[in-house]
PDB file of N, CA and C in Angstrom:
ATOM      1  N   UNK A   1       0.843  -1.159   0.000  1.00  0.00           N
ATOM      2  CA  UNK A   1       0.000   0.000   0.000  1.00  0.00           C
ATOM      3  C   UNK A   1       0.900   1.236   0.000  1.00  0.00           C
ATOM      4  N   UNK A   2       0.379   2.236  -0.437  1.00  0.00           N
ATOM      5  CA  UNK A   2       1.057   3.500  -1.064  1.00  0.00           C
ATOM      6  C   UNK A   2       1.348   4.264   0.514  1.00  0.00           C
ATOM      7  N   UNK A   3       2.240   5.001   0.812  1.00  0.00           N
ATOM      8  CA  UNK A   3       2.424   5.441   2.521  1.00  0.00           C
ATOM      9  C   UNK A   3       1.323   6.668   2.304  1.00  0.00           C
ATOM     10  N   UNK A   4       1.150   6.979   1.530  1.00  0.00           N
ATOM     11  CA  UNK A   4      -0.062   8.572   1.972  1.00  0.00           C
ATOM     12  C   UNK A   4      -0.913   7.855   1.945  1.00  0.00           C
ATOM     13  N   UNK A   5      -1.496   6.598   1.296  1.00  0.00           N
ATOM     14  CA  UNK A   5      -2.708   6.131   1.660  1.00  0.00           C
ATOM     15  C   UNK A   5      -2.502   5.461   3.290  1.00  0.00           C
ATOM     16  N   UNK A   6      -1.547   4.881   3.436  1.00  0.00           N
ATOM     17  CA  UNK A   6      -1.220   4.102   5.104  1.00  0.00           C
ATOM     18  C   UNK A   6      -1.246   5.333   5.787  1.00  0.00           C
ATOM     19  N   UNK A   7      -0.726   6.979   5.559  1.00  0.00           N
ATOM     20  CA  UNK A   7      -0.906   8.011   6.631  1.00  0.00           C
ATOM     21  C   UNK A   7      -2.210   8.736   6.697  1.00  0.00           C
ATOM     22  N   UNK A   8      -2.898   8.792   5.896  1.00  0.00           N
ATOM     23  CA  UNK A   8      -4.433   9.024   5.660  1.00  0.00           C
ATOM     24  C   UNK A   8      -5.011   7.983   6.641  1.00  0.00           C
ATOM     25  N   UNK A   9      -5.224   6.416   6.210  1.00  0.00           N
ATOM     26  CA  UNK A   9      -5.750   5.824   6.906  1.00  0.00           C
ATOM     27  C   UNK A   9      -5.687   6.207   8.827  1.00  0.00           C
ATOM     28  N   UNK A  10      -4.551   5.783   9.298  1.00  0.00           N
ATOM     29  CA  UNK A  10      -3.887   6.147  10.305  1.00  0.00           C
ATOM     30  C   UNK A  10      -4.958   7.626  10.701  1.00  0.00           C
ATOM     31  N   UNK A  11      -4.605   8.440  10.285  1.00  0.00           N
ATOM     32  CA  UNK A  11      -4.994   9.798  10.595  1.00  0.00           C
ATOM     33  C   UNK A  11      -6.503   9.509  10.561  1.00  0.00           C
ATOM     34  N   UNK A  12      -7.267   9.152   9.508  1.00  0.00           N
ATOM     35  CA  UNK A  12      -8.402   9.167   9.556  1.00  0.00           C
ATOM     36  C   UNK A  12      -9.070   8.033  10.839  1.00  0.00           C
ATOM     37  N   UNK A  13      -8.466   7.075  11.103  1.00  0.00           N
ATOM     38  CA  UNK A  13      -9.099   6.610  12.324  1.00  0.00           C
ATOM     39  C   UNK A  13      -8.394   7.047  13.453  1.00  0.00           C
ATOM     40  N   UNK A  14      -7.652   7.767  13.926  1.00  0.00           N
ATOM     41  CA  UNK A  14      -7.327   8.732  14.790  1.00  0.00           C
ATOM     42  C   UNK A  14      -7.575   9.527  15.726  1.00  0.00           C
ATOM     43  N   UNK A  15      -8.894   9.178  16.363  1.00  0.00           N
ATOM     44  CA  UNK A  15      -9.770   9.946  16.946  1.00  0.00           C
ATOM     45  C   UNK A  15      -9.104  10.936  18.500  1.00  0.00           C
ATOM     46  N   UNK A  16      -7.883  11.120  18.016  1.00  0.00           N
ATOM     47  CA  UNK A  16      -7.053  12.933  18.541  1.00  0.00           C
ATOM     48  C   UNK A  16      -6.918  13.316  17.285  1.00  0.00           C
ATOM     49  N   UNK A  17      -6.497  13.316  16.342  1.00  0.00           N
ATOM     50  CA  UNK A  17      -6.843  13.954  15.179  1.00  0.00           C
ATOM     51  C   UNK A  17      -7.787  14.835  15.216  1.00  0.00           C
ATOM     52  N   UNK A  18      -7.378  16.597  14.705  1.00  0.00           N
ATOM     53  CA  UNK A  18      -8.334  17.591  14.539  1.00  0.00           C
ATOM     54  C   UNK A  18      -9.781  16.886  13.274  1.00  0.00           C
ATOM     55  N   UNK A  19     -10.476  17.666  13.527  1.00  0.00           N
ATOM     56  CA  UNK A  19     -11.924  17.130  12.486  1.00  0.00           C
ATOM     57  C   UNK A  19     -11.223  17.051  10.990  1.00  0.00           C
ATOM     58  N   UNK A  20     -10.597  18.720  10.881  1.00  0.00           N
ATOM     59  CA  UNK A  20     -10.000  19.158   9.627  1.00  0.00           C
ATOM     60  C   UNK A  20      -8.637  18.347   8.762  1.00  0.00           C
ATOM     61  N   UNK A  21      -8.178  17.511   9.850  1.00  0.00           N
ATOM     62  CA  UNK A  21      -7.506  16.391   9.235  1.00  0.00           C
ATOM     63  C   UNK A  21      -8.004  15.273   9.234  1.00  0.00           C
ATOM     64  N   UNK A  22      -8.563  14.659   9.750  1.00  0.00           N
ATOM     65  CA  UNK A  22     -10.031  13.941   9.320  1.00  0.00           C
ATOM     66  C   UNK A  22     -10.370  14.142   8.110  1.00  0.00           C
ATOM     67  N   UNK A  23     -10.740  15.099   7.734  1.00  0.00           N
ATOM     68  CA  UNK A  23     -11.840  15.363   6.394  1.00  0.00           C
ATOM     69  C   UNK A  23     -10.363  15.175   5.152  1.00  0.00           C
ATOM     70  N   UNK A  24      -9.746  15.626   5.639  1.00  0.00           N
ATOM     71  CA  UNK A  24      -8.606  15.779   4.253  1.00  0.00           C
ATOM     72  C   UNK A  24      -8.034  14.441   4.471  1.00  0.00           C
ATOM     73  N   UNK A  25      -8.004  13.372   5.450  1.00  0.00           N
ATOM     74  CA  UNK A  25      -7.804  12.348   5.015  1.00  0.00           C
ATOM     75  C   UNK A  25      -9.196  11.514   4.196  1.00  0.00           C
ATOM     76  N   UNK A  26      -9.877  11.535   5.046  1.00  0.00           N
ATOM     77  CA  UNK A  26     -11.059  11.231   4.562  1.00  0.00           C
ATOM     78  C   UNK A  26     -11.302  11.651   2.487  1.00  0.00           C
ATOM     79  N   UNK A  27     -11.026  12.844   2.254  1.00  0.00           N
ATOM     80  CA  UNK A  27     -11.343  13.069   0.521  1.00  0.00           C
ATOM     81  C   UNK A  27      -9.898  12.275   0.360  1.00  0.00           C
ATOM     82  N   UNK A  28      -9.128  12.187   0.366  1.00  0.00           N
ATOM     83  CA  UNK A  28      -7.642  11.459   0.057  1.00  0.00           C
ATOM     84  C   UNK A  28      -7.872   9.585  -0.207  1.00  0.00           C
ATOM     85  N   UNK A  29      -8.291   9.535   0.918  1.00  0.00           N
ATOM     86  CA  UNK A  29      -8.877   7.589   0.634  1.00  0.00           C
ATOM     87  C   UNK A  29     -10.490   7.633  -0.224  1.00  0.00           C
ATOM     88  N   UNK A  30     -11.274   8.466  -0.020  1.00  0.00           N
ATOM     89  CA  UNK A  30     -12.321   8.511  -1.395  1.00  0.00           C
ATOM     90  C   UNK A  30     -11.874   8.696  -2.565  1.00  0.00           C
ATOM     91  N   UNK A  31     -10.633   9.717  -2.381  1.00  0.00           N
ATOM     92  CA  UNK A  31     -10.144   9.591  -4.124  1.00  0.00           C
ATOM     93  C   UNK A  31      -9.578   8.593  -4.453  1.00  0.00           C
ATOM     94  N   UNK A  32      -8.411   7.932  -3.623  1.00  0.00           N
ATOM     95  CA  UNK A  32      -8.083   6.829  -4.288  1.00  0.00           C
ATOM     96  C   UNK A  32      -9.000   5.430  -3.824  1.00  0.00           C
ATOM     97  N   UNK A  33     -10.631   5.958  -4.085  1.00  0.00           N
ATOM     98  CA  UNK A  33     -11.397   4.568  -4.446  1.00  0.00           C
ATOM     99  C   UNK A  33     -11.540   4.006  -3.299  1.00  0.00           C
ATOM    100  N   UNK A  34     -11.244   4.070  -2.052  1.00  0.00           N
ATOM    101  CA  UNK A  34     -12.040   3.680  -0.643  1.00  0.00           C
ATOM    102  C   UNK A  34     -14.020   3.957  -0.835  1.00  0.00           C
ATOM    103  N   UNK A  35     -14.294   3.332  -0.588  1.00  0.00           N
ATOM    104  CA  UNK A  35     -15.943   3.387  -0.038  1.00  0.00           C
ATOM    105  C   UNK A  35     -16.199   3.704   0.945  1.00  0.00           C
ATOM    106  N   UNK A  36     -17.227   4.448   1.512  1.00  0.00           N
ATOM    107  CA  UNK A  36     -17.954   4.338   3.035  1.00  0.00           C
ATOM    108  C   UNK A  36     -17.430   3.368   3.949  1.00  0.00           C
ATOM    109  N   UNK A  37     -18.564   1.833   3.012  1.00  0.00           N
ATOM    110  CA  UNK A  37     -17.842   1.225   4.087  1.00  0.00           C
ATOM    111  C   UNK A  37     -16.423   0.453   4.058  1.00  0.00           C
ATOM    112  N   UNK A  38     -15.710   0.765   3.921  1.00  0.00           N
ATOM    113  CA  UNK A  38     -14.148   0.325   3.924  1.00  0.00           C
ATOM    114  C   UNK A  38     -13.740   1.230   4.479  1.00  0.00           C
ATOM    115  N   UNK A  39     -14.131   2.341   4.922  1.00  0.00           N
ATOM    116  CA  UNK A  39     -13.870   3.390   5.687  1.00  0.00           C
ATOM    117  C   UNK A  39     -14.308   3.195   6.905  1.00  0.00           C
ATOM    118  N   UNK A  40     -15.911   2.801   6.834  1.00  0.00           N
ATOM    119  CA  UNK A  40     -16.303   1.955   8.437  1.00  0.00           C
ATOM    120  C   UNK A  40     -15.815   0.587   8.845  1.00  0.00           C
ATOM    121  N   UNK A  41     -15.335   0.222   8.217  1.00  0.00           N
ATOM    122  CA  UNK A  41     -14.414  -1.274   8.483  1.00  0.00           C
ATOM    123  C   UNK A  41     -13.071  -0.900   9.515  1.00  0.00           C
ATOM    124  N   UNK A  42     -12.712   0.294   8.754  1.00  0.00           N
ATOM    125  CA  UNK A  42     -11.602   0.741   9.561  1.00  0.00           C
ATOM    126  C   UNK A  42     -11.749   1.181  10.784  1.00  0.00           C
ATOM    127  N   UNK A  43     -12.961   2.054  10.570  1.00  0.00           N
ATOM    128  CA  UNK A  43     -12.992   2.746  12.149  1.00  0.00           C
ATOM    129  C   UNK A  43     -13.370   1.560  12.979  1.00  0.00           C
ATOM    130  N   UNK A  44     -13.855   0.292  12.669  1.00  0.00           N
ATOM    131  CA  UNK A  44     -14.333  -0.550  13.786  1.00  0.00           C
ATOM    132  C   UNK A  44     -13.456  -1.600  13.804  1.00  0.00           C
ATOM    133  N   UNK A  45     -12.661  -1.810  13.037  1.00  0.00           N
ATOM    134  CA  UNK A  45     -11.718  -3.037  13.054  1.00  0.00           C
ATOM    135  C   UNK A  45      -9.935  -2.663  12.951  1.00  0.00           C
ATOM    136  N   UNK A  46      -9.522  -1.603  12.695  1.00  0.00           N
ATOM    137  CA  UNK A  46      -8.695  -1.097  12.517  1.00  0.00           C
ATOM    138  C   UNK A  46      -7.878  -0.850  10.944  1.00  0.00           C
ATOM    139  N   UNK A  47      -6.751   0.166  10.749  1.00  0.00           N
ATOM    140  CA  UNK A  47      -6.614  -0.453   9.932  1.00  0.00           C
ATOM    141  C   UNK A  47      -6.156  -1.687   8.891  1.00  0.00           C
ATOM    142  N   UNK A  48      -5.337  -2.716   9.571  1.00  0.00           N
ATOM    143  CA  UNK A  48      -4.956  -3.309   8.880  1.00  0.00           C
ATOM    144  C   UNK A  48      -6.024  -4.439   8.557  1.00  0.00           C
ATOM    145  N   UNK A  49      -7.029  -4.365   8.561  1.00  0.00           N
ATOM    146  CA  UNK A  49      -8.324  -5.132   7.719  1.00  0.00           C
ATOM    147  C   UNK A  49      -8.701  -4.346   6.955  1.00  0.00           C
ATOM    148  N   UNK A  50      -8.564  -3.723   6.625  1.00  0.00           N
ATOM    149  CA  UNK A  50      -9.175  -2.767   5.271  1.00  0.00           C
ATOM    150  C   UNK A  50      -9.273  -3.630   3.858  1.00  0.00           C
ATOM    151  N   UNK A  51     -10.144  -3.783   3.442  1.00  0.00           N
ATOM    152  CA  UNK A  51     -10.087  -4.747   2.002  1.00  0.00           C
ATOM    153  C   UNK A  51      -9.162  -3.621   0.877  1.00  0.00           C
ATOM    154  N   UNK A  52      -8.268  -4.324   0.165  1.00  0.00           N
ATOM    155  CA  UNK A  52      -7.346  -3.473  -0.528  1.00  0.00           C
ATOM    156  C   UNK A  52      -7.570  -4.417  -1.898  1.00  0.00           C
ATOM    157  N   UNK A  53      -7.623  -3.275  -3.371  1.00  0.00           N
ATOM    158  CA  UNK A  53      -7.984  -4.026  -4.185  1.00  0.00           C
ATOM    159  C   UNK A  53      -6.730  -3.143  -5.654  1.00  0.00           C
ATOM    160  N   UNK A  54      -6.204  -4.220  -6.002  1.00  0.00           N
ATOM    161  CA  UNK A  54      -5.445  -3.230  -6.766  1.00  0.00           C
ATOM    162  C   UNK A  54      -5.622  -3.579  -7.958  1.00  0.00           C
ATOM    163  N   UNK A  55      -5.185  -2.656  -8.983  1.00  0.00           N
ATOM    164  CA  UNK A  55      -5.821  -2.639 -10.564  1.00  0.00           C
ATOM    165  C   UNK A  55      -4.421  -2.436 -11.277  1.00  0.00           C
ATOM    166  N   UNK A  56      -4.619  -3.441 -12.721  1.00  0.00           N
ATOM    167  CA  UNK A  56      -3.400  -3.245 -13.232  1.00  0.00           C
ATOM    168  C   UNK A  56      -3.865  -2.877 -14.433  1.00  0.00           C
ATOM    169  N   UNK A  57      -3.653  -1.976 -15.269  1.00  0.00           N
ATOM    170  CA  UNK A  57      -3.471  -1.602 -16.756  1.00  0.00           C
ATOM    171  C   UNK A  57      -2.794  -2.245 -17.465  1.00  0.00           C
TER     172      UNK A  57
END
């Protein structure tokens, strides 16, 4: 996994994390193709269960 997506994650379940880094992690893993819930997977299971799906051209 890409490290800004592993420091996003991290940050986004982070709950000392300001809101405002929250949200900018949060649009960061929606752009690179996270869902809702793979986002709620995280907050309840942590991250290293996150379903990770990679695409090759």
């Amino acid at each position: 996994m890409n490290s800004y997506i592993e420091n996003a994650l991290e940050t986004y379940c982070d709950q000392s994390q300001t809101i405002i880094a929250r949200q900018i992690a949060y649009s960061a893993l929606t752009n690179a193709g996270f869902t809702d819930q793979d986002l709620q997977i995280a907050l309840e299971s942590g991250t290293d269960n996150v379903p990770i799906m990679l695409f090759q051209a």
